[in-house]
C-alpha atoms as a PDB file:
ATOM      1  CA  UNK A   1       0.000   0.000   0.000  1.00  0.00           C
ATOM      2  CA  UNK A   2       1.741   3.261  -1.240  1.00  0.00           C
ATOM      3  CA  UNK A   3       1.382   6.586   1.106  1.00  0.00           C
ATOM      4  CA  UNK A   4      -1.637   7.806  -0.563  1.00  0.00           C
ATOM      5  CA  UNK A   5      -3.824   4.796   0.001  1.00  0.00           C
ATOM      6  CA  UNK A   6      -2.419   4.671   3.120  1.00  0.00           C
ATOM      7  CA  UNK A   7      -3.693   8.183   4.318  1.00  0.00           C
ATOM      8  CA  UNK A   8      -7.145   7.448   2.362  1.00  0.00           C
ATOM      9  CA  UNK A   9      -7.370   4.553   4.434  1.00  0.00           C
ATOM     10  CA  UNK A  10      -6.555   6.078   7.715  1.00  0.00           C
ATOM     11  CA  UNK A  11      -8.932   9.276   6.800  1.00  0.00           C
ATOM     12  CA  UNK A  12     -11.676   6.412   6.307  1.00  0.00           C
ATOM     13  CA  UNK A  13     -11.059   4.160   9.166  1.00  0.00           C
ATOM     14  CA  UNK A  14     -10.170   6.694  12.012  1.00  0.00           C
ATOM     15  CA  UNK A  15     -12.845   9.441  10.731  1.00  0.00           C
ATOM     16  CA  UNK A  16     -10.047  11.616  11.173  1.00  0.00           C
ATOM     17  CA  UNK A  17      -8.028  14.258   9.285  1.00  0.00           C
ATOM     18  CA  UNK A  18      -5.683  14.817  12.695  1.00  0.00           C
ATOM     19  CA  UNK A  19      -1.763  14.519  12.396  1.00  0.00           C
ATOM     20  CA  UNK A  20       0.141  14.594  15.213  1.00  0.00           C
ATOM     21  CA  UNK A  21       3.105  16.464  15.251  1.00  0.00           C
ATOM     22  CA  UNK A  22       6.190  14.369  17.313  1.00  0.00           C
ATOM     23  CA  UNK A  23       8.486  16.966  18.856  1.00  0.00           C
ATOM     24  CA  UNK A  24      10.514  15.511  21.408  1.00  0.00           C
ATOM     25  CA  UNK A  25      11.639  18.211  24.098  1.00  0.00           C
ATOM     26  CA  UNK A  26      13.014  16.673  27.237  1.00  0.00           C
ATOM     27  CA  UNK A  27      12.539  19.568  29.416  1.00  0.00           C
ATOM     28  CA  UNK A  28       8.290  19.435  28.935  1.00  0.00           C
ATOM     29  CA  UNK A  29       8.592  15.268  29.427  1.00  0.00           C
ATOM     30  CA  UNK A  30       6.482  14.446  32.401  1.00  0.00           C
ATOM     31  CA  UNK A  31       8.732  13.852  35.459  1.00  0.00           C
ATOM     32  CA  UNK A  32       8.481   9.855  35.308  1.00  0.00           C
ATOM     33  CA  UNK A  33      10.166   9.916  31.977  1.00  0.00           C
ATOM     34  CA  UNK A  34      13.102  12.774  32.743  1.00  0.00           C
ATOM     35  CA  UNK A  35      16.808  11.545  32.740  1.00  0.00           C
ATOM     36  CA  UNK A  36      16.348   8.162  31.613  1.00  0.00           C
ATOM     37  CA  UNK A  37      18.108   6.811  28.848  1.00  0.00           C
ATOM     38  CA  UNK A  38      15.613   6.121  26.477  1.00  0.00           C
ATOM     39  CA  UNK A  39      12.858   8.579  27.121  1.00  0.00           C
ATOM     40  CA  UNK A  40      12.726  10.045  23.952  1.00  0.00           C
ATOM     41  CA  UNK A  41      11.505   6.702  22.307  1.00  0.00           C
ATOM     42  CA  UNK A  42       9.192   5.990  25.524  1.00  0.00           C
ATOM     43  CA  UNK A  43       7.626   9.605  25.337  1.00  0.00           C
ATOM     44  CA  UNK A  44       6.486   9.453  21.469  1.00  0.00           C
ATOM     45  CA  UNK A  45       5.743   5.414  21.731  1.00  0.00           C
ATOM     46  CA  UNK A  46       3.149   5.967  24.402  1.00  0.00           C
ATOM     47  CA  UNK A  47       1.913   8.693  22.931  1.00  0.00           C
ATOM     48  CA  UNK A  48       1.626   7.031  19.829  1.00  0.00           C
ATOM     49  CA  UNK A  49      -0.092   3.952  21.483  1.00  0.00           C
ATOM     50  CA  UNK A  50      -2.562   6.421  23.218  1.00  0.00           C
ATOM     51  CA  UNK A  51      -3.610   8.489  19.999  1.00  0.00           C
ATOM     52  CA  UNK A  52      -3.379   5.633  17.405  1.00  0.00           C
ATOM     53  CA  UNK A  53      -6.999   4.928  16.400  1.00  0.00           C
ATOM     54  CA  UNK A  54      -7.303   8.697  16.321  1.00  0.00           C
ATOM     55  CA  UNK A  55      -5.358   9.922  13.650  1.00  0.00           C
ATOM     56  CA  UNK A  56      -4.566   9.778   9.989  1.00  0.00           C
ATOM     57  CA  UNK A  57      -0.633  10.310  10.436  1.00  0.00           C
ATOM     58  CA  UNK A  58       1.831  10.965  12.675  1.00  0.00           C
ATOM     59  CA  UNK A  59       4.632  13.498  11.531  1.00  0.00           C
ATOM     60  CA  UNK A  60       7.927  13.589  13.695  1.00  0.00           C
ATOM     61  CA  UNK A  61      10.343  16.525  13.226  1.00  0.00           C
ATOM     62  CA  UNK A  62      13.722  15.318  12.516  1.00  0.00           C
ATOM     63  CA  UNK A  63      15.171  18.177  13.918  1.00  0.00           C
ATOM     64  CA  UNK A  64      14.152  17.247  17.447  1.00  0.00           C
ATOM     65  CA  UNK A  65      15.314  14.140  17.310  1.00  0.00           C
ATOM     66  CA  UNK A  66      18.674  15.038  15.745  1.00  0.00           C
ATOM     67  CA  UNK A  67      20.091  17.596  17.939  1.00  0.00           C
ATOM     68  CA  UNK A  68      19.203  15.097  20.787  1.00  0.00           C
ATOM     69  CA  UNK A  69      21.778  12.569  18.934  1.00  0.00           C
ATOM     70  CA  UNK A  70      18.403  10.218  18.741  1.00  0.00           C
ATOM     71  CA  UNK A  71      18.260   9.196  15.267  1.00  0.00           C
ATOM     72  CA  UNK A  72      17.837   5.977  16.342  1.00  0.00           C
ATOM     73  CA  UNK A  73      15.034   6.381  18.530  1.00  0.00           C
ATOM     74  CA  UNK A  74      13.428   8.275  15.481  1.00  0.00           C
ATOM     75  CA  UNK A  75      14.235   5.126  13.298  1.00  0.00           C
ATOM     76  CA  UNK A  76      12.903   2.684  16.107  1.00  0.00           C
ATOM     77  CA  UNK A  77       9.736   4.805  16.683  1.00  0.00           C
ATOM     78  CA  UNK A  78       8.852   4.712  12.512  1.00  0.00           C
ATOM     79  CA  UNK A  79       9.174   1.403  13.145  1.00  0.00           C
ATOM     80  CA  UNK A  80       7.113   0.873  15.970  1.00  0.00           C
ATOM     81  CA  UNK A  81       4.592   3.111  14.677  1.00  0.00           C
ATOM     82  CA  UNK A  82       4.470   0.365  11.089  1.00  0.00           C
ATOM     83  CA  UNK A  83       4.682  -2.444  13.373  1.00  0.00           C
ATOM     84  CA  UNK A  84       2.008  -1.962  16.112  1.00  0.00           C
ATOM     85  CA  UNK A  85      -0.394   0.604  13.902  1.00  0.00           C
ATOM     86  CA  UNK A  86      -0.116  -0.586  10.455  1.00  0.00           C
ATOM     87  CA  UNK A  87      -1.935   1.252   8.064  1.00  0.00           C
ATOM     88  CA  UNK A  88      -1.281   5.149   9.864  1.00  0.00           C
ATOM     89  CA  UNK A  89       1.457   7.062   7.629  1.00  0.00           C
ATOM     90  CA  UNK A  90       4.413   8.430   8.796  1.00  0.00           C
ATOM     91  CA  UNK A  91       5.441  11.645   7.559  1.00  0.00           C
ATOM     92  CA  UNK A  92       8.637  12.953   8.342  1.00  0.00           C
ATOM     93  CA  UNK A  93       8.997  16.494   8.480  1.00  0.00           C
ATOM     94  CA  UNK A  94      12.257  17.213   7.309  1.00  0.00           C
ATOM     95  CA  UNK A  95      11.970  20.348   4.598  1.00  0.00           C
ATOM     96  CA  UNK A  96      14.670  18.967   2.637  1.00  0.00           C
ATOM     97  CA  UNK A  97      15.869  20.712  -0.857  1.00  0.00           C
ATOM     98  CA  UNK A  98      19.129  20.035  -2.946  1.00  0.00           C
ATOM     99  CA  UNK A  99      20.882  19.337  -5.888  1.00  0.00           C
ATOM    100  CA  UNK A 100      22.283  16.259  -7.494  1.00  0.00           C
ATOM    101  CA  UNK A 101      23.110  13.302  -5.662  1.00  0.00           C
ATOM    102  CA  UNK A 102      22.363  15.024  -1.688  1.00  0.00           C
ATOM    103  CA  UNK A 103      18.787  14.791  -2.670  1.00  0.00           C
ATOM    104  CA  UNK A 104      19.538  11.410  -3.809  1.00  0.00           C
ATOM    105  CA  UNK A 105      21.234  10.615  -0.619  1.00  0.00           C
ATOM    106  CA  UNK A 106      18.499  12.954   1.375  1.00  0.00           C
ATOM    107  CA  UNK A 107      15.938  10.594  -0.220  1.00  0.00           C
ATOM    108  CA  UNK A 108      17.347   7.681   0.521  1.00  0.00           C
ATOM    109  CA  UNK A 109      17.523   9.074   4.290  1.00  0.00           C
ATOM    110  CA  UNK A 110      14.015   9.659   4.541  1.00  0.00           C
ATOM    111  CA  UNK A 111      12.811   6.334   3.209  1.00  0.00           C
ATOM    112  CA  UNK A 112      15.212   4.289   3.476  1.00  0.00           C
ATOM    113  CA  UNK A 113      17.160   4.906   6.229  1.00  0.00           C
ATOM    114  CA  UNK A 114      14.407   5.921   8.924  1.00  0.00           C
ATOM    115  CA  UNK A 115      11.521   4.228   6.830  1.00  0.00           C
ATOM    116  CA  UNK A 116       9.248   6.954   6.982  1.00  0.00           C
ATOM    117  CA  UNK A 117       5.699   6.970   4.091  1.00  0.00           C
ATOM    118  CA  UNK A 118       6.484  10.447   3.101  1.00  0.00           C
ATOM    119  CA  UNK A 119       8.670  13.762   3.723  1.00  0.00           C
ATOM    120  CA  UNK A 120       8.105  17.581   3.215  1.00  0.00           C
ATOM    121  CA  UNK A 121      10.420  18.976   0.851  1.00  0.00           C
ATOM    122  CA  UNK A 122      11.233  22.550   0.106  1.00  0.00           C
ATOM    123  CA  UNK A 123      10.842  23.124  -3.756  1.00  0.00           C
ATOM    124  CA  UNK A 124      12.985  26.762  -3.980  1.00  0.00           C
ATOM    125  CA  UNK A 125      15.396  25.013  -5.888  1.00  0.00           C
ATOM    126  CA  UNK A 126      13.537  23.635  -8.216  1.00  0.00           C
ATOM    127  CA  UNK A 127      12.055  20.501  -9.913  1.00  0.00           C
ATOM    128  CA  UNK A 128      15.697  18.419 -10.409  1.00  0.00           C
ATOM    129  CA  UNK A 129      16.433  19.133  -6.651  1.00  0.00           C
ATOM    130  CA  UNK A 130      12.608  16.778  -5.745  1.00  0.00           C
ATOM    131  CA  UNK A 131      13.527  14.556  -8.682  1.00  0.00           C
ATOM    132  CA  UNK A 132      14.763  11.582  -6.053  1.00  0.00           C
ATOM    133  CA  UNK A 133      11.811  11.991  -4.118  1.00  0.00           C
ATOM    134  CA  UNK A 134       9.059  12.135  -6.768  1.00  0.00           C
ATOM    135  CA  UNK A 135      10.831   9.200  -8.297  1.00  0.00           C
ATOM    136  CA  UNK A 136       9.606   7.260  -5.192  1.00  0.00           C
ATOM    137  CA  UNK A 137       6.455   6.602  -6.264  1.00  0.00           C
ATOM    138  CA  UNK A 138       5.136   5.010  -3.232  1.00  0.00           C
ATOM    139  CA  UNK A 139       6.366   7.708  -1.194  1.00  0.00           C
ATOM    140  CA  UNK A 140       4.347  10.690  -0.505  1.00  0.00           C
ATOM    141  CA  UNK A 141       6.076  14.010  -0.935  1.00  0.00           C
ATOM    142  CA  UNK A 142       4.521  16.694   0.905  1.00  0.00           C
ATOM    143  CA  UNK A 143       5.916  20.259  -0.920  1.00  0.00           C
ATOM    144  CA  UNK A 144       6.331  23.811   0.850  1.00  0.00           C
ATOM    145  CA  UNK A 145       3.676  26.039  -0.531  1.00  0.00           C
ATOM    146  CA  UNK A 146       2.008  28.828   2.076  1.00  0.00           C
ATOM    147  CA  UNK A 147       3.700  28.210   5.123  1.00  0.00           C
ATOM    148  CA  UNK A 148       2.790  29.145   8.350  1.00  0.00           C
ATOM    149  CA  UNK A 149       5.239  31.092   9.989  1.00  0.00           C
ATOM    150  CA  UNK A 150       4.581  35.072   9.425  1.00  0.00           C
ATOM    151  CA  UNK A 151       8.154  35.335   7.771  1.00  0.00           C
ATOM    152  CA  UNK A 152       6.621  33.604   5.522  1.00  0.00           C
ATOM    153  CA  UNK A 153       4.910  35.607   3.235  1.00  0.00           C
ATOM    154  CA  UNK A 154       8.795  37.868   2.496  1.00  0.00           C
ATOM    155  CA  UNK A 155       9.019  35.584  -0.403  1.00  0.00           C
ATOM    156  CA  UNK A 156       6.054  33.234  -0.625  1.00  0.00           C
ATOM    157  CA  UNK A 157       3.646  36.735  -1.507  1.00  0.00           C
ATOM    158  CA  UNK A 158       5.884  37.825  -3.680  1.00  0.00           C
ATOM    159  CA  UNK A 159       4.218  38.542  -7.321  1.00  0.00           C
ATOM    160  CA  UNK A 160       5.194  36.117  -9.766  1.00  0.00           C
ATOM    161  CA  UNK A 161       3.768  37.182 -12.940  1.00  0.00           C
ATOM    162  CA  UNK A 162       0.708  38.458 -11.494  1.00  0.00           C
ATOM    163  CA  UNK A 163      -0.261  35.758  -8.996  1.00  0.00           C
ATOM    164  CA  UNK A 164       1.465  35.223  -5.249  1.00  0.00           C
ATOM    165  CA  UNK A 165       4.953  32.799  -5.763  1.00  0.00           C
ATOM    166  CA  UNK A 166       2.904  30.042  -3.406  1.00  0.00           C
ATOM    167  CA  UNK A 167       0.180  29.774  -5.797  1.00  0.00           C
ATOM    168  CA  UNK A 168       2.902  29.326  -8.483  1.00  0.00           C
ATOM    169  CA  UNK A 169       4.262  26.679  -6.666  1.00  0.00           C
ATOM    170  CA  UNK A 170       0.902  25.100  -5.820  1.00  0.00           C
ATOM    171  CA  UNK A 171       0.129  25.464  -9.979  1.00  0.00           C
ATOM    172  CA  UNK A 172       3.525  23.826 -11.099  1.00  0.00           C
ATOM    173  CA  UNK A 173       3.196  20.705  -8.547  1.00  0.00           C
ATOM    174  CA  UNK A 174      -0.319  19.981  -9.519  1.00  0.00           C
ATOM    175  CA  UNK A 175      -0.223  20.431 -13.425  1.00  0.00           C
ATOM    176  CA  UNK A 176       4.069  19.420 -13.433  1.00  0.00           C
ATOM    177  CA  UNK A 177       5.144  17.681 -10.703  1.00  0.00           C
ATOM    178  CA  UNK A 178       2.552  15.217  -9.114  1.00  0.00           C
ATOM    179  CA  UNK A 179       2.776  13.000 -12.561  1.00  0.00           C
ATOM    180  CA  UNK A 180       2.635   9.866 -10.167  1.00  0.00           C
ATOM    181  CA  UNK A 181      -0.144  10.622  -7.814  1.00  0.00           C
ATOM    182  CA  UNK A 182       1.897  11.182  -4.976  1.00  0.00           C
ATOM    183  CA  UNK A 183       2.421  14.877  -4.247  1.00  0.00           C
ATOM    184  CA  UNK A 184       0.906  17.101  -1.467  1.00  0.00           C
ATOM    185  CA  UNK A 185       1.317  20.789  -0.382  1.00  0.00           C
ATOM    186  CA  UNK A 186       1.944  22.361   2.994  1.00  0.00           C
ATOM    187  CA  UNK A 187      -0.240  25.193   3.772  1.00  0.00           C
ATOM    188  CA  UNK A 188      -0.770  27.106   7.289  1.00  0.00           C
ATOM    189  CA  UNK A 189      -3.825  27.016   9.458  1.00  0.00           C
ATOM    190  CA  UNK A 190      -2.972  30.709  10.136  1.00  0.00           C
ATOM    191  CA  UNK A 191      -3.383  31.623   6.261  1.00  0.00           C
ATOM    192  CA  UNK A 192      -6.938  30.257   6.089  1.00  0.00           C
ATOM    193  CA  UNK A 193      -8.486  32.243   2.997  1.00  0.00           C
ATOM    194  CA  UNK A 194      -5.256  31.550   1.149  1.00  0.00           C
ATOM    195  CA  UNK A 195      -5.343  27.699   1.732  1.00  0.00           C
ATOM    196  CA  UNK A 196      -8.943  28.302   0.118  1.00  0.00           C
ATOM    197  CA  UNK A 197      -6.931  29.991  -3.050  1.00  0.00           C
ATOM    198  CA  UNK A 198      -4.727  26.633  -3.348  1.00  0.00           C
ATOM    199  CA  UNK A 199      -7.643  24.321  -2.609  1.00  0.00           C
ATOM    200  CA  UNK A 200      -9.026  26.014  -5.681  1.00  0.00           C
ATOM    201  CA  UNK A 201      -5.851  24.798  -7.781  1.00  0.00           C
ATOM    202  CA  UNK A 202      -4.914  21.624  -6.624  1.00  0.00           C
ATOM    203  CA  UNK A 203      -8.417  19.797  -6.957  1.00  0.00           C
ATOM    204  CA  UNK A 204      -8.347  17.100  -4.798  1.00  0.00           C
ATOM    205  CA  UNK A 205      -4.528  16.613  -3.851  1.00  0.00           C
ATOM    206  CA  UNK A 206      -4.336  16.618  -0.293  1.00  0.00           C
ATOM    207  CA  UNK A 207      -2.662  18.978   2.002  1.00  0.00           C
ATOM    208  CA  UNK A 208      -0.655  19.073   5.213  1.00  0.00           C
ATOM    209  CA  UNK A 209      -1.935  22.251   7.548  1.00  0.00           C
ATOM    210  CA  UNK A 210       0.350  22.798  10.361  1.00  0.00           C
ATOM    211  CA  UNK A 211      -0.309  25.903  12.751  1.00  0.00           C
ATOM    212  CA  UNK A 212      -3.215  24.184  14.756  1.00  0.00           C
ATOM    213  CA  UNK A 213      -3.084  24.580  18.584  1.00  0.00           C
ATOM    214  CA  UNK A 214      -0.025  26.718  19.989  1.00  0.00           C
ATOM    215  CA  UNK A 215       0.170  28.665  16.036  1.00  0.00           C
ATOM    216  CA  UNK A 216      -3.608  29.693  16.837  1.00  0.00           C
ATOM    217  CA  UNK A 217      -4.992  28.379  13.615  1.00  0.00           C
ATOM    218  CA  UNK A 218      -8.946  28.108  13.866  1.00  0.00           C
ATOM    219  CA  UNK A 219     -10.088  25.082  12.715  1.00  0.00           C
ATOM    220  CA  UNK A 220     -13.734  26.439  11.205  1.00  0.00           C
ATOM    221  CA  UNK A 221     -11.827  28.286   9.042  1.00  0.00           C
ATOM    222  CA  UNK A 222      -9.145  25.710   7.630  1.00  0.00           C
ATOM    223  CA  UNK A 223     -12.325  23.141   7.085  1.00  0.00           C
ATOM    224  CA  UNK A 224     -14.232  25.879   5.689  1.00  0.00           C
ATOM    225  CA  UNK A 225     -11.684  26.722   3.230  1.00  0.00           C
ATOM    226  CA  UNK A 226      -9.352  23.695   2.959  1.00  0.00           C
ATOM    227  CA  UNK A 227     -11.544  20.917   2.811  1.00  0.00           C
ATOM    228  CA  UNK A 228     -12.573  18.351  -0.274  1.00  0.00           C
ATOM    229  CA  UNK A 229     -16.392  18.090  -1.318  1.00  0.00           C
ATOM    230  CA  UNK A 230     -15.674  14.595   0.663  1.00  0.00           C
ATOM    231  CA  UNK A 231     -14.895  15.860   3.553  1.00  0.00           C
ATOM    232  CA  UNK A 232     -11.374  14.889   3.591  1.00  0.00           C
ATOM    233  CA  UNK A 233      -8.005  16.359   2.003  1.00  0.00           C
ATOM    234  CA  UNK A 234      -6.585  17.961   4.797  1.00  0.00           C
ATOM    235  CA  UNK A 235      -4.211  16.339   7.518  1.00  0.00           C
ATOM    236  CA  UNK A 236      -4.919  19.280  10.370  1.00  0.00           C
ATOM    237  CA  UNK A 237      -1.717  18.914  11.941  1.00  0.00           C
ATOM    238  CA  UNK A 238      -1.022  19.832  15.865  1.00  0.00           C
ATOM    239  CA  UNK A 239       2.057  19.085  18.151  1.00  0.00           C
ATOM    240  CA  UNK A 240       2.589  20.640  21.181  1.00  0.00           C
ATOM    241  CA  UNK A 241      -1.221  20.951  22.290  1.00  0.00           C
ATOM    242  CA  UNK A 242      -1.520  17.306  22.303  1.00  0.00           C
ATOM    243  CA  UNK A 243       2.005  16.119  23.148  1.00  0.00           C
ATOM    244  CA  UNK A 244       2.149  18.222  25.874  1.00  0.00           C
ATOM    245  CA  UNK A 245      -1.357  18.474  27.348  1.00  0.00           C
ATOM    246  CA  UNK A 246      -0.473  16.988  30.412  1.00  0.00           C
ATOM    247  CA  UNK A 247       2.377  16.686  32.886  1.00  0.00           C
ATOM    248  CA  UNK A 248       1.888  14.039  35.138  1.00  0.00           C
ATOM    249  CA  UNK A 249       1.846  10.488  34.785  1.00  0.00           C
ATOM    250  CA  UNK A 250      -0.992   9.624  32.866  1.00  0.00           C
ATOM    251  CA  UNK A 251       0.586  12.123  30.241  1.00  0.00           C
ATOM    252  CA  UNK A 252      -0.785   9.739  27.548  1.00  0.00           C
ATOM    253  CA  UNK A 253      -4.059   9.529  28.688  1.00  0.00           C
ATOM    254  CA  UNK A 254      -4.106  13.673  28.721  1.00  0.00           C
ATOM    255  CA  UNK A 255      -2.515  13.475  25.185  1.00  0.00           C
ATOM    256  CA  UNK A 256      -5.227  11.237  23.788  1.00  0.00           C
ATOM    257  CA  UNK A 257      -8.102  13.042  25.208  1.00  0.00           C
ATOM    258  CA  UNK A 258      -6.650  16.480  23.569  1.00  0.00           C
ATOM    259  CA  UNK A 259      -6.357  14.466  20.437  1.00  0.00           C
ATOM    260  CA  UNK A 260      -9.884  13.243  20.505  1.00  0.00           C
ATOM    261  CA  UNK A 261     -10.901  16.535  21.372  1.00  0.00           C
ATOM    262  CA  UNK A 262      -9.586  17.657  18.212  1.00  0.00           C
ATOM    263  CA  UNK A 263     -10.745  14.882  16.301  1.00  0.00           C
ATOM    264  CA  UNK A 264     -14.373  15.892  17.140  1.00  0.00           C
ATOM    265  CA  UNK A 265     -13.705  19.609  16.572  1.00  0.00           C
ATOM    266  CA  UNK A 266     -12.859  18.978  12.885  1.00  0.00           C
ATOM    267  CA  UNK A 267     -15.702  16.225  12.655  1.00  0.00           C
ATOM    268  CA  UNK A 268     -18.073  19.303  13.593  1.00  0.00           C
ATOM    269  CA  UNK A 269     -17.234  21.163  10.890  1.00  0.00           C
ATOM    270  CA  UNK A 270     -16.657  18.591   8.124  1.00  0.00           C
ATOM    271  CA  UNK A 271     -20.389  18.161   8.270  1.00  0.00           C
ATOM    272  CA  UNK A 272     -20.906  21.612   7.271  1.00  0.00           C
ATOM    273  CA  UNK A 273     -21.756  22.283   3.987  1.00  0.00           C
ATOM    274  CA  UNK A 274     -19.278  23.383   1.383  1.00  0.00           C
END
């Protein structure tokens, strides 16, 4: 089953268009888990185990686990998550973009390496630098459009021959790029009425909305704008709200009752009508 089934699936089987972001930070672990050895792997795996049947993806950020030198929980955790949930993708957030044979080896990282279903990718430098990962035609490849950062919009609302550069970008990766079916956009939760404009351009393709929760995206407004005539196309992705709901030792518990919560916000307004 290649990434996109996978996700179709999981939207289907969970009723959910929830992705859970998987930031490891140490210093917000619950007090059970701090100092020992392997508590970045125990945090996100029983968090994971709690939120499972929940969700249509999980997304960890490589950066977290990387400047904790815990690639190898990161690897173990895909893993677990394939082994224990089949059938929920993994994307991993990564935002990689390069030339030649780094993407190659970038791509080969991403799903080879730590296993993962799909990967954002940052397309500034062009088609040739995503080649390795559209090539992967199992693989999802989620692609940098609106993001949701306010620096964003110093080059993404730039004019670029008399539309914004993002909806440029969302125009060449639905009519050029997505040849095999497997490409996706990110667009922020906070840019709600220009996730509508992409929605408009993209059809059906699905995309990745980060900015949920601590960002102070409004989820009315991303399902209002960003949603398919299903009901599905989005994954409404959220990290710290749910990973660090609680404190105490029934953390997980806390986690999966903020995801739920979610879940049932979005469900609310996927009923409304387009």
């Amino acid at each position: 089953m290649n990434f996109m089934q996978s996700l179709q699936q999981a939207w289907r089987g969970n009723a959910s268009l929830v992705c859970i972001g998987l930031d490891p930070e140490p210093a917000k672990f619950p007090a059970p888990l701090r100092g020992r050895p392997d508590a970045v792997f125990e945090f996100c795996a029983a968090l994971v185990d709690a939120t499972a049947d929940l969700v249509c993806a999980y997304k960890p950020q490589i950066a977290h686990f990387a400047a904790l030198g815990a690639e190898d929980a990161l690897a173990r955790l895909i893993a677990h998550i394939h082994t224990r949930h089949p059938g929920v993708p993994v994307i991993l957030d990564a935002k990689r973009g390069d030339i030649g044979s780094t993407a190659q080896h970038y791509a080969a990282e991403a799903f080879d390496r730590y296993g993962a279903d799909a990967v954002t990718v940052n397309p500034y430098l062009g088609r040739d630098s995503l080649q390795p990962f559209l090539d992967r035609t199992d693989k999802g490849v989620i692609v940098l459009c609106r993001t949701s950062n306010a620096g964003g919009a110093d080059f993404q609302a730039l004019d670029c021959g008399g539309e914004p550069l993002y909806l440029r970008v969302a125009r060449t990766v639905a009519r050029d790029w997505n040849t095999h079916g497997n490409c996706a956009l990110v667009v922020g939760a906070t840019w709600p009425e220009e996730l509508g404009k992409v929605r408009a351009l993209v059809g059906d393709m699905p995309i990745l909305v980060p900015g949920i929760g601590a960002q102070g995206g409004d989820v009315a407004a991303v399902l209002a704008h960003g949603r398919t005539a299903d009901g599905t196309g989005l994954l409404v992705s959220s990290s710290r709200a749910i990973l660090y709901a609680g404190s105490g030792a029934d953390f997980a518990d806390t986690a999966r009752a903020a995801a739920l919560a979610l879940r049932e916000d979005i469900n609310h307004f996927r009923q409304t009508p387009v």
